[in-house]
C-alpha atoms as a PDB file:
ATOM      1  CA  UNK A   1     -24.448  25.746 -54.858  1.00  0.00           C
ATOM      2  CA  UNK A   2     -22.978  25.995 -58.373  1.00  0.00           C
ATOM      3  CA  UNK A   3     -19.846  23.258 -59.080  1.00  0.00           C
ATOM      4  CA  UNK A   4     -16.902  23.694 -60.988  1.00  0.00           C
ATOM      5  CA  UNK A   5     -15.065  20.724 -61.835  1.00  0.00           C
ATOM      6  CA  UNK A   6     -11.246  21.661 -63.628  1.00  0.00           C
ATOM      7  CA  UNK A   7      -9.282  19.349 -66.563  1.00  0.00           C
ATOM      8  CA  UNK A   8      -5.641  19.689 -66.682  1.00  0.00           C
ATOM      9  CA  UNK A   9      -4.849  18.697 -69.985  1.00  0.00           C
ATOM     10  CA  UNK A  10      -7.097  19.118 -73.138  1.00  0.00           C
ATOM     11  CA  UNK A  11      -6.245  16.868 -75.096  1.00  0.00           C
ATOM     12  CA  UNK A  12      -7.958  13.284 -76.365  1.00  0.00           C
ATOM     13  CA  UNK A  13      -8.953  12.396 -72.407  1.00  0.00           C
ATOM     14  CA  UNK A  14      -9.181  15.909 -70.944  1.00  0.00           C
ATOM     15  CA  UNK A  15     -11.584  16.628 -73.727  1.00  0.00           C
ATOM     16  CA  UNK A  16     -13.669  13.896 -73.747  1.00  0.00           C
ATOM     17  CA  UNK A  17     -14.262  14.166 -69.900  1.00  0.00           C
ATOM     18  CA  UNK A  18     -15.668  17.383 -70.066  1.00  0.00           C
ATOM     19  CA  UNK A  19     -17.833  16.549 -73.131  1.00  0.00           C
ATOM     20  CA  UNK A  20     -19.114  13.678 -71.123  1.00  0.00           C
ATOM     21  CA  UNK A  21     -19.463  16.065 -67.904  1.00  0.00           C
ATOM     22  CA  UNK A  22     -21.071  18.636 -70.427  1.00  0.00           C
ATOM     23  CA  UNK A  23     -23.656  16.318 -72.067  1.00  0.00           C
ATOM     24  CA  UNK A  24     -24.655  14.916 -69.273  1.00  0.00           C
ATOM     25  CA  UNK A  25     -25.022  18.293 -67.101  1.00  0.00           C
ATOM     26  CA  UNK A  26     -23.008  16.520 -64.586  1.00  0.00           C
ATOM     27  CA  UNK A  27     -21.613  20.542 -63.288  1.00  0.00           C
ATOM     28  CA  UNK A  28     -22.293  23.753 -63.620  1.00  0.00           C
ATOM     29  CA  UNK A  29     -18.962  25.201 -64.919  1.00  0.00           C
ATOM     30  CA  UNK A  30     -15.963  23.322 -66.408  1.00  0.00           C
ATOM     31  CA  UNK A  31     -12.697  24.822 -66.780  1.00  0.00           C
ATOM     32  CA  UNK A  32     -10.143  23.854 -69.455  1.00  0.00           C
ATOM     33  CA  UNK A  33      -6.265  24.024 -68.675  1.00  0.00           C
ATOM     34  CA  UNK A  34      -3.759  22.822 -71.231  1.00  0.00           C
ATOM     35  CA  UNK A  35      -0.036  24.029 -72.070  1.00  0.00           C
ATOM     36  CA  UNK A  36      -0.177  24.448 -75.810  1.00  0.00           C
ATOM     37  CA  UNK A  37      -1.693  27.905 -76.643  1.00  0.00           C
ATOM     38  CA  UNK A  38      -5.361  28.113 -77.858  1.00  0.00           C
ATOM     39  CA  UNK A  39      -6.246  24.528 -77.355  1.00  0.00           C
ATOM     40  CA  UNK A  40      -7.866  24.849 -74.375  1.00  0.00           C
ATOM     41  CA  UNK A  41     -10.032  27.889 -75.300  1.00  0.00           C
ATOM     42  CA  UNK A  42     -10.798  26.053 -78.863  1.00  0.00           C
ATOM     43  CA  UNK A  43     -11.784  22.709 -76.866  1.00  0.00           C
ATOM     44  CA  UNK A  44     -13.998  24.747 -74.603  1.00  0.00           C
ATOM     45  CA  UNK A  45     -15.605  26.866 -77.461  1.00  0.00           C
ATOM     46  CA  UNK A  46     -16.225  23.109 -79.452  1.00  0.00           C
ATOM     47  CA  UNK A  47     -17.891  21.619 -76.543  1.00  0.00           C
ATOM     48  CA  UNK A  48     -19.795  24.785 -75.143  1.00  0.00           C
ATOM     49  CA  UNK A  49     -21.498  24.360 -79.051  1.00  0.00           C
ATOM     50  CA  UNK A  50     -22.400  20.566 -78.326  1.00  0.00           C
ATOM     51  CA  UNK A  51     -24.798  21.375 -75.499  1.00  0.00           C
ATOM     52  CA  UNK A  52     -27.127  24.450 -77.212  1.00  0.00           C
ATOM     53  CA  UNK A  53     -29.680  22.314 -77.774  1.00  0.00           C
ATOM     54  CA  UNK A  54     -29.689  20.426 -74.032  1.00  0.00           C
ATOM     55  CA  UNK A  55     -31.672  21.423 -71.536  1.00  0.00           C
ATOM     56  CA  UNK A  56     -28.625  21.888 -68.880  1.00  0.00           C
ATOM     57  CA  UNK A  57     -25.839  24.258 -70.259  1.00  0.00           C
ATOM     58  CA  UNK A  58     -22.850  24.618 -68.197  1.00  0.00           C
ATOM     59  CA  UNK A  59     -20.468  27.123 -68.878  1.00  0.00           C
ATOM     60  CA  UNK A  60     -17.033  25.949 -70.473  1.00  0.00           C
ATOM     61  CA  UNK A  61     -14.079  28.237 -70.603  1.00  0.00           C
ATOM     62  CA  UNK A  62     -10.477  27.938 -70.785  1.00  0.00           C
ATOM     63  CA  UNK A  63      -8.483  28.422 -67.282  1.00  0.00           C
ATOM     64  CA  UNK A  64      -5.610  28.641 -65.727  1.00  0.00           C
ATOM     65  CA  UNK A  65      -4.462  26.897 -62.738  1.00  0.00           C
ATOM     66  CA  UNK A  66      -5.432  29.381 -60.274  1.00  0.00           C
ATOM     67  CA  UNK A  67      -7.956  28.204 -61.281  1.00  0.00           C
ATOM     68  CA  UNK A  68      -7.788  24.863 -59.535  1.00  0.00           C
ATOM     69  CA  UNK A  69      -7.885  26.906 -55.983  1.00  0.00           C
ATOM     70  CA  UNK A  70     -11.684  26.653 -55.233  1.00  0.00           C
ATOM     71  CA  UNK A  71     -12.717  24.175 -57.918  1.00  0.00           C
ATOM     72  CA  UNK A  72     -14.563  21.443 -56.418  1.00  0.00           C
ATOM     73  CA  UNK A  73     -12.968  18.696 -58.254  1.00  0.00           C
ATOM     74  CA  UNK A  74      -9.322  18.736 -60.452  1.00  0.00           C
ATOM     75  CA  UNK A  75      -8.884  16.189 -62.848  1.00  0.00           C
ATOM     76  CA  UNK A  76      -5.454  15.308 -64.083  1.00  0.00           C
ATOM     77  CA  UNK A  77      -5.013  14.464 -67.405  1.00  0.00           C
ATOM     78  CA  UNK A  78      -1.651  15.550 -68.635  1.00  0.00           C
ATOM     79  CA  UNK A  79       0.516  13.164 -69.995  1.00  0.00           C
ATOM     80  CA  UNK A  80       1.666  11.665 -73.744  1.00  0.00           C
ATOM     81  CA  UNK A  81      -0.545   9.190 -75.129  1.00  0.00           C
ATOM     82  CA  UNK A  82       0.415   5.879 -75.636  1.00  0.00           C
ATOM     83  CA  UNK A  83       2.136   4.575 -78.693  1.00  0.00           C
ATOM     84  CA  UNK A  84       0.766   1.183 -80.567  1.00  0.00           C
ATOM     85  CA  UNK A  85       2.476  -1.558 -78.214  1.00  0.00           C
ATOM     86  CA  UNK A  86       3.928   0.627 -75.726  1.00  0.00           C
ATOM     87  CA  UNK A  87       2.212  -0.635 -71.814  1.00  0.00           C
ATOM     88  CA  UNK A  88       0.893   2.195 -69.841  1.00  0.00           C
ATOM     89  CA  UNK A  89       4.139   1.254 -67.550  1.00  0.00           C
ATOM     90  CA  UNK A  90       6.202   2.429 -70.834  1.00  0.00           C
ATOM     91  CA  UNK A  91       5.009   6.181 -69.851  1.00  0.00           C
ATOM     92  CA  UNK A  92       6.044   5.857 -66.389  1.00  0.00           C
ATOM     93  CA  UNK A  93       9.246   8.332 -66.546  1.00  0.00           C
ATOM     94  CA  UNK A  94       7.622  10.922 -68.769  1.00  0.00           C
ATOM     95  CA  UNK A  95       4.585  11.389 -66.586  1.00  0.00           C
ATOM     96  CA  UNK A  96       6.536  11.417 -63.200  1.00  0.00           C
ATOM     97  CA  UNK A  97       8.185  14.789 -64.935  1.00  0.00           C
ATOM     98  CA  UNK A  98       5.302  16.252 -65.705  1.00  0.00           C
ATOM     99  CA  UNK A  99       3.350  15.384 -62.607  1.00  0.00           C
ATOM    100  CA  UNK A 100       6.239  17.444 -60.487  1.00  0.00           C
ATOM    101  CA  UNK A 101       5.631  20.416 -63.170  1.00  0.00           C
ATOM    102  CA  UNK A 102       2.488  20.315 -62.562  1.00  0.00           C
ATOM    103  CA  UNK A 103       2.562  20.411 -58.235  1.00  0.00           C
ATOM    104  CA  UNK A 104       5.298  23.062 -59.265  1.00  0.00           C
ATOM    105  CA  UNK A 105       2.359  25.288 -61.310  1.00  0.00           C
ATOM    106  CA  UNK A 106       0.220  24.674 -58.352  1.00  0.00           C
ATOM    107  CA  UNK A 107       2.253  25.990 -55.714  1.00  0.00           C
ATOM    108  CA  UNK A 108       1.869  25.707 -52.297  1.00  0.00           C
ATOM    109  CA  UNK A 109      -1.610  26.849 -51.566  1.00  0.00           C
ATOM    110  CA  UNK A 110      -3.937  23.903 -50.722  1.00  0.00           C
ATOM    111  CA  UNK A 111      -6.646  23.000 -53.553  1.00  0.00           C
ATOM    112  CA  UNK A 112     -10.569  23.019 -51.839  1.00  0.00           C
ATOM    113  CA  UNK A 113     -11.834  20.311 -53.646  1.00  0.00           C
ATOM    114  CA  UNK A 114     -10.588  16.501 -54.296  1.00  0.00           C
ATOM    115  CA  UNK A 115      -8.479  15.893 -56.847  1.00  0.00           C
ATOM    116  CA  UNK A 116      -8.731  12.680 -59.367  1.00  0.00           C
ATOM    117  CA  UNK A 117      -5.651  11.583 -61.959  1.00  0.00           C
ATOM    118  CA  UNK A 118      -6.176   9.555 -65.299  1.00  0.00           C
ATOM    119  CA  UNK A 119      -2.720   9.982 -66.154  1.00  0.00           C
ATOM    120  CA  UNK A 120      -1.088   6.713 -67.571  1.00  0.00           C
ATOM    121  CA  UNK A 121       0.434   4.379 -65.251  1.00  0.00           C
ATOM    122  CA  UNK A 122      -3.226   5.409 -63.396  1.00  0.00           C
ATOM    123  CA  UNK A 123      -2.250   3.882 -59.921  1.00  0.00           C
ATOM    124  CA  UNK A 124       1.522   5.060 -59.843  1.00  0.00           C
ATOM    125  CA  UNK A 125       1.133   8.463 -60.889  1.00  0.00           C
ATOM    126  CA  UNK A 126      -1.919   8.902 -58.500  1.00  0.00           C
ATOM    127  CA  UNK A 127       0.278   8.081 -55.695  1.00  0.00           C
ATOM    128  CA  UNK A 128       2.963  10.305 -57.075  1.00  0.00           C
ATOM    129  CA  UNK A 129       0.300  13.172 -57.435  1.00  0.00           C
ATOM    130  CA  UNK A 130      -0.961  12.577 -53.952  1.00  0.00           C
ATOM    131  CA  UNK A 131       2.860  13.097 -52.601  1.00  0.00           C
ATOM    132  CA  UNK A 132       3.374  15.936 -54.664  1.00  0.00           C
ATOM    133  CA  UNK A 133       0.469  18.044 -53.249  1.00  0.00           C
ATOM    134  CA  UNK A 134       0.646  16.692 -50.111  1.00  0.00           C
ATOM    135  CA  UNK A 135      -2.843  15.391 -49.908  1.00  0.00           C
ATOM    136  CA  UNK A 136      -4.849  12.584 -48.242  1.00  0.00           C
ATOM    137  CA  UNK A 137      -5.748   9.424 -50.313  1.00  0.00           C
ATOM    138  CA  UNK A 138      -9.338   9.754 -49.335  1.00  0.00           C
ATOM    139  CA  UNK A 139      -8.610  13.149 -51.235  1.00  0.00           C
ATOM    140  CA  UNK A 140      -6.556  12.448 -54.158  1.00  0.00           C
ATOM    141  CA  UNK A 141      -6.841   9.426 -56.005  1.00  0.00           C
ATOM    142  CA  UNK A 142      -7.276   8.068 -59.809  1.00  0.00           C
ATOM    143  CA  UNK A 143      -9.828   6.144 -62.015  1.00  0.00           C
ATOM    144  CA  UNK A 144      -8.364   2.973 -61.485  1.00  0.00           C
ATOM    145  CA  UNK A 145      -9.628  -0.204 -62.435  1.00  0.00           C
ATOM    146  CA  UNK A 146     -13.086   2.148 -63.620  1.00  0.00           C
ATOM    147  CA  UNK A 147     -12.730   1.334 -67.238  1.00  0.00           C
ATOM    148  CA  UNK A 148     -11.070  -1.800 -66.725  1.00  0.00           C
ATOM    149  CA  UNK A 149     -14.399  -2.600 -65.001  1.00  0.00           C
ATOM    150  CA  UNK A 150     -16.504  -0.734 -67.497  1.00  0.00           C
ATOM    151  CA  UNK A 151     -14.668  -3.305 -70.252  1.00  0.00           C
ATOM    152  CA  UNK A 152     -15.300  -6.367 -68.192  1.00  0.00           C
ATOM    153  CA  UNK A 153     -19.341  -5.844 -67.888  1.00  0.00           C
ATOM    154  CA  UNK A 154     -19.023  -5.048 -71.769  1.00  0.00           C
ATOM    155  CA  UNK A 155     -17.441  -8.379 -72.498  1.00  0.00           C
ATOM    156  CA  UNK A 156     -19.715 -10.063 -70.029  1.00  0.00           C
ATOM    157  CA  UNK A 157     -22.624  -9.157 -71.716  1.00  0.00           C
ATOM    158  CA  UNK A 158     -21.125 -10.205 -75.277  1.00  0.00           C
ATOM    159  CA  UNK A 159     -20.903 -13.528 -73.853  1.00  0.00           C
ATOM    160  CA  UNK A 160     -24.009 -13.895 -71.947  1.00  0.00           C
ATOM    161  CA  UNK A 161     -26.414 -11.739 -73.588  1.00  0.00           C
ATOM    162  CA  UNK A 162     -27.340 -10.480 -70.033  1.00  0.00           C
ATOM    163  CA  UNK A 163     -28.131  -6.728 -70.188  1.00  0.00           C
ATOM    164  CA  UNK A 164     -25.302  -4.997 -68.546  1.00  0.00           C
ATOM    165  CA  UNK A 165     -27.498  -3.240 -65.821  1.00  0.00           C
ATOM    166  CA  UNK A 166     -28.149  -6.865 -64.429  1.00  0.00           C
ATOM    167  CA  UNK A 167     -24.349  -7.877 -64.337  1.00  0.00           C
ATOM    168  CA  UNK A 168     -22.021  -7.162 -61.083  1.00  0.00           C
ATOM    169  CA  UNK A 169     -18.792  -7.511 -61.809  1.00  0.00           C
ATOM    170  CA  UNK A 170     -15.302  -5.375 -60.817  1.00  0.00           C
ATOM    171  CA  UNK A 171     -11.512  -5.877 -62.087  1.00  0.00           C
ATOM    172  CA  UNK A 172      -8.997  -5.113 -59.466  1.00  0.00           C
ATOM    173  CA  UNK A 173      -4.963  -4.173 -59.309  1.00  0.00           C
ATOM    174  CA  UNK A 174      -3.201  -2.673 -61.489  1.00  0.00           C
ATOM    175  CA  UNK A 175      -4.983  -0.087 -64.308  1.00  0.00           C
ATOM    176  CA  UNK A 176      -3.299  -2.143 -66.781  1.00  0.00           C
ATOM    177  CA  UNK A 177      -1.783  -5.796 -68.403  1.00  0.00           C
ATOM    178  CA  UNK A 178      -1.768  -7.735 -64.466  1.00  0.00           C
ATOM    179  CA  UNK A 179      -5.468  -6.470 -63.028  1.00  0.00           C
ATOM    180  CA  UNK A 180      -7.246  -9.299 -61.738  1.00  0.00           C
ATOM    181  CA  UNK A 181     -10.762 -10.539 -61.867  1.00  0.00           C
ATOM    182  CA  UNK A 182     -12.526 -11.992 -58.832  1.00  0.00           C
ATOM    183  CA  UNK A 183     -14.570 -14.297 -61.078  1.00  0.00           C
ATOM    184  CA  UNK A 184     -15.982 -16.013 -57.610  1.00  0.00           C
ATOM    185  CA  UNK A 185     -18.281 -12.686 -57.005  1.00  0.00           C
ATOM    186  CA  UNK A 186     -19.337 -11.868 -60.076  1.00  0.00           C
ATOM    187  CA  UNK A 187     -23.358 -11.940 -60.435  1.00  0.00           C
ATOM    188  CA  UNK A 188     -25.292 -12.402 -63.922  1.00  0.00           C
ATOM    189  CA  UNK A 189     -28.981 -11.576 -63.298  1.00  0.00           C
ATOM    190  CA  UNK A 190     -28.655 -13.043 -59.752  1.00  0.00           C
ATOM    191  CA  UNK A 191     -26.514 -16.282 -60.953  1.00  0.00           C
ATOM    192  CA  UNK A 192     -23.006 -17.213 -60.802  1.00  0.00           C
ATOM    193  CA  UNK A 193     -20.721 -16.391 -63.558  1.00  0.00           C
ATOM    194  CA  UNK A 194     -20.309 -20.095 -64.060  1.00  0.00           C
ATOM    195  CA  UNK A 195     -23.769 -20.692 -64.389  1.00  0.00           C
ATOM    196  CA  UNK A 196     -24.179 -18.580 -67.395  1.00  0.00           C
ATOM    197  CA  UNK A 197     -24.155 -19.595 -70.822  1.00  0.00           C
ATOM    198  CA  UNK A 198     -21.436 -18.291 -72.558  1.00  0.00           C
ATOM    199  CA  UNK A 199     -19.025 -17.652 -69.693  1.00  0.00           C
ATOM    200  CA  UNK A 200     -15.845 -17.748 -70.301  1.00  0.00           C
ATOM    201  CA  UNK A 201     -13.726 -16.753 -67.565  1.00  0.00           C
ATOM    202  CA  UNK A 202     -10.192 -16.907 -69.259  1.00  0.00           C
ATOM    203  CA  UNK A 203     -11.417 -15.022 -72.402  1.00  0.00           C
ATOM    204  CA  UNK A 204     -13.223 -12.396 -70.390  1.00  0.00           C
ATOM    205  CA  UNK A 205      -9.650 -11.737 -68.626  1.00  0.00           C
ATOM    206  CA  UNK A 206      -7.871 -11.415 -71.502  1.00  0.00           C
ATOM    207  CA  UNK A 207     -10.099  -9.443 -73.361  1.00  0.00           C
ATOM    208  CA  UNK A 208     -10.392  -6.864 -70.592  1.00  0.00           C
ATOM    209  CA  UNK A 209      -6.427  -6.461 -70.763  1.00  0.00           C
ATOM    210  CA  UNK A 210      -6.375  -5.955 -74.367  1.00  0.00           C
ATOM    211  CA  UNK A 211      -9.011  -4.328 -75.113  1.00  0.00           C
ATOM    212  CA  UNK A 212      -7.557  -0.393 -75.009  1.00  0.00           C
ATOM    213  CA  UNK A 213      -4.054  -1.743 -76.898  1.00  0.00           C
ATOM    214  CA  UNK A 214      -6.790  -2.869 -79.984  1.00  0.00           C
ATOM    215  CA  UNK A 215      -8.762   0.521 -79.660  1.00  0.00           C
ATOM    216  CA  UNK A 216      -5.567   2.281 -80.201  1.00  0.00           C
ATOM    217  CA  UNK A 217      -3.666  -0.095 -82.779  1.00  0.00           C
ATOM    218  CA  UNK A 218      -7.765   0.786 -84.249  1.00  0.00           C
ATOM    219  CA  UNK A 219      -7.633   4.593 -84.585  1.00  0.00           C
ATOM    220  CA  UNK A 220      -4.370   6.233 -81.899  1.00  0.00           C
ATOM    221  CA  UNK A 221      -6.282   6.747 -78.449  1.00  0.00           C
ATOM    222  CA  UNK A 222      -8.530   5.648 -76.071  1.00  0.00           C
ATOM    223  CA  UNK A 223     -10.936   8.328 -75.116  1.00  0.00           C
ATOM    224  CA  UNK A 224     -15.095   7.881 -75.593  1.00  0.00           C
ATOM    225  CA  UNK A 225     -14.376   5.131 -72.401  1.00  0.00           C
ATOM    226  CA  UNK A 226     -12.282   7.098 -70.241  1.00  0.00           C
ATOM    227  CA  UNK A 227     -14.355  10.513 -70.496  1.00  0.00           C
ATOM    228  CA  UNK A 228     -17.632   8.570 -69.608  1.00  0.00           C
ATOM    229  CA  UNK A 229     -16.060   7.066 -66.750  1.00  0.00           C
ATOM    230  CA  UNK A 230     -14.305   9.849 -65.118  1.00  0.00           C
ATOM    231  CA  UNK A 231     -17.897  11.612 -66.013  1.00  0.00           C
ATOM    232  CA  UNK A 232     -19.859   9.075 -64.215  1.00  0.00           C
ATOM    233  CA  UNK A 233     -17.264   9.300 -60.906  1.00  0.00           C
ATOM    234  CA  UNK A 234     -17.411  12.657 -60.716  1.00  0.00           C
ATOM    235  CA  UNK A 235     -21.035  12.499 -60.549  1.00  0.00           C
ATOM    236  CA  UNK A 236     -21.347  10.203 -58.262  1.00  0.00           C
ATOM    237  CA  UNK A 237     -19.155  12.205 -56.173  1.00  0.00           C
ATOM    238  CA  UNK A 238     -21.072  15.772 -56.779  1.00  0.00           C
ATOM    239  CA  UNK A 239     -24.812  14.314 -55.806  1.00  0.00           C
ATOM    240  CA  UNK A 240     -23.017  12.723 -53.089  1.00  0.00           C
ATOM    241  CA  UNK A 241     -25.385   9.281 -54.002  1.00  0.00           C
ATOM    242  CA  UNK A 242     -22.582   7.145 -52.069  1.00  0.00           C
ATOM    243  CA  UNK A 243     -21.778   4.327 -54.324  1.00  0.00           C
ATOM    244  CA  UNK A 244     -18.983   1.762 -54.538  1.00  0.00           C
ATOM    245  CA  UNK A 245     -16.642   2.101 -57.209  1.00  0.00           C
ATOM    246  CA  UNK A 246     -13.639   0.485 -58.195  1.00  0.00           C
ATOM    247  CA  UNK A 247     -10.953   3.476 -57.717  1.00  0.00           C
ATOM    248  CA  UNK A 248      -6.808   3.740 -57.223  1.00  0.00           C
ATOM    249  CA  UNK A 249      -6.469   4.422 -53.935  1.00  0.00           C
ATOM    250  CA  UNK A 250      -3.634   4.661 -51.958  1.00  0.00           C
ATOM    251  CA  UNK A 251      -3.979   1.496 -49.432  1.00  0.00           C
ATOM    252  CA  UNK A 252      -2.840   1.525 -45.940  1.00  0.00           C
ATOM    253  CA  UNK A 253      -3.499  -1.708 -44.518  1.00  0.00           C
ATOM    254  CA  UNK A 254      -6.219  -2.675 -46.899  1.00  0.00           C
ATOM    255  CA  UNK A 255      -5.763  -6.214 -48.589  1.00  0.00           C
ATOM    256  CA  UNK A 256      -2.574  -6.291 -46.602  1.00  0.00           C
ATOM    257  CA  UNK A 257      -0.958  -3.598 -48.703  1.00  0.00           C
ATOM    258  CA  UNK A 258       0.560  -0.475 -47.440  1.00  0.00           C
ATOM    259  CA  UNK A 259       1.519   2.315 -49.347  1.00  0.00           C
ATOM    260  CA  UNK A 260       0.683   1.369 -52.765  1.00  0.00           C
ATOM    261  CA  UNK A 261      -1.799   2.487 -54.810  1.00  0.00           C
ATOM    262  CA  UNK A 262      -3.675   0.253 -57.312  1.00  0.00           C
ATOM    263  CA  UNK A 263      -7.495  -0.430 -58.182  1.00  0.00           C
ATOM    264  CA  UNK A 264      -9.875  -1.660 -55.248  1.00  0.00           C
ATOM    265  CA  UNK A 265     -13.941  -0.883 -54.271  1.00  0.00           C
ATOM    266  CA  UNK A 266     -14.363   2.617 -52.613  1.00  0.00           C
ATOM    267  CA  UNK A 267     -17.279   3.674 -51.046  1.00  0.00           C
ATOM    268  CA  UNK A 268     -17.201   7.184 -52.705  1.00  0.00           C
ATOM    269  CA  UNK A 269     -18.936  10.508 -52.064  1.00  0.00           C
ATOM    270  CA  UNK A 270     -18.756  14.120 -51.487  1.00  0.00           C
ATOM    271  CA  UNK A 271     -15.962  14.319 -49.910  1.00  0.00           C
ATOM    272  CA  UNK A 272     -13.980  11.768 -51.463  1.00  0.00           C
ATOM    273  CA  UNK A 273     -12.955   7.896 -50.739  1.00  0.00           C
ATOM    274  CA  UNK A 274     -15.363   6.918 -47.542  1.00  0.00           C
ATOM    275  CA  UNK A 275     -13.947   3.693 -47.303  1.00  0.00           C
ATOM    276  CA  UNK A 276     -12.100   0.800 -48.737  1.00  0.00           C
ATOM    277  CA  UNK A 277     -14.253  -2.390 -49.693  1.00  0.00           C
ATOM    278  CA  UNK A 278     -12.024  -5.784 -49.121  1.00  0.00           C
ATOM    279  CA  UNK A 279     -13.826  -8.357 -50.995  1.00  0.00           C
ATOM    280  CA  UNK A 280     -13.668 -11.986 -50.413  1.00  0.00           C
ATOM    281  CA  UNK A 281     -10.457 -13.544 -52.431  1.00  0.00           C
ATOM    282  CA  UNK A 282     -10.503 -17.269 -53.128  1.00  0.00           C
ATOM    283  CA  UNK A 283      -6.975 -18.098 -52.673  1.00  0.00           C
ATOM    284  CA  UNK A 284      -6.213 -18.292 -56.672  1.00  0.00           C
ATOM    285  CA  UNK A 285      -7.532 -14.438 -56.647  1.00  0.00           C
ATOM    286  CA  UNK A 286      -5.509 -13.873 -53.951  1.00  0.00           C
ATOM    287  CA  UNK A 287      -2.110 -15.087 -55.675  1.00  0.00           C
ATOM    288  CA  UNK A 288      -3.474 -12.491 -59.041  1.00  0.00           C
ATOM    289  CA  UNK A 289      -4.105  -9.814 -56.885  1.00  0.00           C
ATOM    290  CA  UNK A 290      -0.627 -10.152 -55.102  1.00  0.00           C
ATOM    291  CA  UNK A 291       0.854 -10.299 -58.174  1.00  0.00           C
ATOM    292  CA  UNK A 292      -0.760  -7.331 -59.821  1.00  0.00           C
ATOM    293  CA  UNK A 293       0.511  -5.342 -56.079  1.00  0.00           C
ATOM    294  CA  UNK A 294       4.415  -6.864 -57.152  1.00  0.00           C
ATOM    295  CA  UNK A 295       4.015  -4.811 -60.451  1.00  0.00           C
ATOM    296  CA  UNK A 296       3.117  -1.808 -58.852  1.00  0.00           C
ATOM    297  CA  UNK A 297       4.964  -2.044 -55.956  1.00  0.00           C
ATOM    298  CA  UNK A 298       8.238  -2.092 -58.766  1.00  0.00           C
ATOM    299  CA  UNK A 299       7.228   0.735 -60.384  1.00  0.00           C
ATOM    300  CA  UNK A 300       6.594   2.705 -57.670  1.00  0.00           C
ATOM    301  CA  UNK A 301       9.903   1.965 -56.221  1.00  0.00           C
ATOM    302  CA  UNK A 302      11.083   3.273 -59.534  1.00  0.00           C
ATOM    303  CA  UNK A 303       9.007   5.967 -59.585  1.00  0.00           C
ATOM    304  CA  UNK A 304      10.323   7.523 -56.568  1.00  0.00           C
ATOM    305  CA  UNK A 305      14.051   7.152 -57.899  1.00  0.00           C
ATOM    306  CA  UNK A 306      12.885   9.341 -60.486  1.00  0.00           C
ATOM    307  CA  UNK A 307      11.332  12.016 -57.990  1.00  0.00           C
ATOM    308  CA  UNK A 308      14.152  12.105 -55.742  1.00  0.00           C
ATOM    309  CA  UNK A 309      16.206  12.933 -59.249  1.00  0.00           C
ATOM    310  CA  UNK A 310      14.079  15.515 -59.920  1.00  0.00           C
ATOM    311  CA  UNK A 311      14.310  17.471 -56.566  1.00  0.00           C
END
C-alpha cells in the first residue's frame, strides 16, 4: 500500500521534514500545506529536484487540507519561529491561536491516520491539538523530548568518544529549558555513564538545554535536527518496526501524572503510541522530572485560559 504522510506548515521545520522523509524514501507521497501563497508548491518543486538522482522518488506536491482526510500521518508544523532568547514557552499564546485555526480548517470530519505536532511549546500544544480534534493520545501526540534526546547522545559521544550507535541514553519532561536526564540508566558501550571517561553529567544537562538557543543565536532556526527526527519517527511508525521512543504523550496515570503531556518512552508503531515506558527514577530524577511536570502543568493551565477565550 502506497503512504502519504502531510506537513502543515512549509516553512524552516515543515520543509526540512519532508526533505528528510524524501531523501530517505521514508513514503511514497508527501503533501505540502502552508498559508502563504506559492510556498508550498515552490518547497515541493525544490525538494521533488533533490531526489532525481535516488533510487526511491516519492511524489511531492503542494495540498490542501482536505488533504489531511486519508493521509496516513499529519504533521503539524505551523507556528512562528523563535526569536534569539525567547523560550519555546515565549510562543505559547501565538501557537494556541493558530492551533484552533487550524482544527477550524479541518472541520469536523475525523482524519484516518495519526497525527504528530512539532509546534513550539512541543508538549502543550500537542495536548491542545489532541483536544482540538478530539483525538486519542495514542493517536495524536508530538516529538517530544526526540531531539532533546538526539542532542544528549551527540554530547555524550563528544565526551566519551563512544560511537553514538553504542550509547543509550533518553531526556525526559518538558521539550525545553526543565527536561530531565535519568543519568542512572544511561549505557556507554555496556558501562555506566559514570564509568566513562569524560562523563560529565552536569555539562551534558546543560548542554542539551542550550544547545537549539546557540543554533539559532548561530544562523535564526533550528531545522536539519528536527526534520531528521520527525523523519526517523515517522518511519518507525510506517514499517511498523515497534521501537521505543521518547515522545509527548498525553499521560494518564503514567509517572503519576494525569492529563499532561510532556516527553516520556513510547513503545511506537503503526498505529500510534502502544504503550508508555515508566523507567526507574532514583529519587533526585524523580524531584527533576516533577519539576519539569510543574512547568507544564502551568502552562497548560494557561493554555486552556487562552482556548476558552477563543471559543
Amino acid at each position: 500500500m502506497k503512504t502519504k504522510v502531510v506537513i502543515l506548515g512549509a516553512g524552516h521545520v515543515g520543509s526540512h521534514v519532508a526533505w528528510a522523509l524524501a531523501a530517505g524514501g521514508v513514503c511514497d507521497e508527501i503533501v505540502l500545506v502552508d498559508k502563504l501563497p506559492g510556498k508550498a508548491a515552490a518547497q515541493a518543486s525544490d525538494i521533488a529536484d533533490s531526489v532525481s538522482f535516488s533510487s526511491h522518488c516519492p511524489m511531492v506536491r503542494e495540498g490542501t487540507y482536505a488533504d489531511c482526510a486519508d493521509a496516513d500521518i499529519t504533521v503539524c508544523a505551523i507556528g512562528k519561529a523563535r526569536e534569539p532568547g525567547q523560550t519555546r514557552l515565549d510562543l505559547l499564546g501565538d501557537s494556541v491561536r493558530m492551533i484552533h485555526e487550524l482544527a477550524r480548517q479541518l472541520g469536523a470530519a475525523p482524519l484516518k491516520g495519526l497525527v504528530i505536532s512539532i509546534t513550539n511549546p512541543c508538549d502543550i500544544i500537542a495536548d491542545c491539538l489532541r483536544r482540538a480534534l478530539g483525538m486519542d493520545p495514542t493517536r495524536c501526540f508530538g516529538t517530544g523530548t526526540l531531539l532533546d534526546t538526539a542532542r544528549l547522545i551527540r554530547i555524550l559521544s563528544e565526551q566519551t568518544g563512544a560511537p553514538r550507535a553504542e550509547i543509550q541514553a533518553v531526556a525526559l519532561g518538558e521539550h525545553g529549558d526543565s527536561s530531565m536526564i535519568p543519568f542512572s540508566g544511561i549505557r556507554i558501550q555496556g558501562r555506566k555513564a559514570e564509568d566513562m571517561p569524560g562523563f560529565d553529567a552536569q555539562i551534558a544537562l546543560c548542554r542539551t538545554h542550550q544547545t537549539g538557543m546557540d543554533i539559532i543565536n548561530g544562523k535564526g532556526s533550528t531545522e536539519f535536527g528536527i526534520g531528521r527526527a520527525a523523519a526517523h519517527l515517522i518511519q518507525t511508525i510506517l514499517t511498523d518496526t515497534d521501537r521505543v521512543l521518547p515522545l509527548s504523550v498525553t499521560l494518564r496515570g503514567e509517572y503519576g501524572v494525569q492529563d499532561i503531556a510532556c516527553g516520556v518512552p513510547c513503545r511506537i508503531g503503526r498505529n500510534g503510541v502502544r504503550q508508555v515506558i515508566e523507567l526507574p527514577l532514583t529519587e533526585r530524577e524523580r524531584a527533576a522530572f516533577d519539576a519539569s511536570i510543574a512547568v507544564l502543568s502551568q502552562y497548560t493551565e494557561l493554555a486552556k485560559q487562552y482556548e476558552n477565550e477563543l471559543k
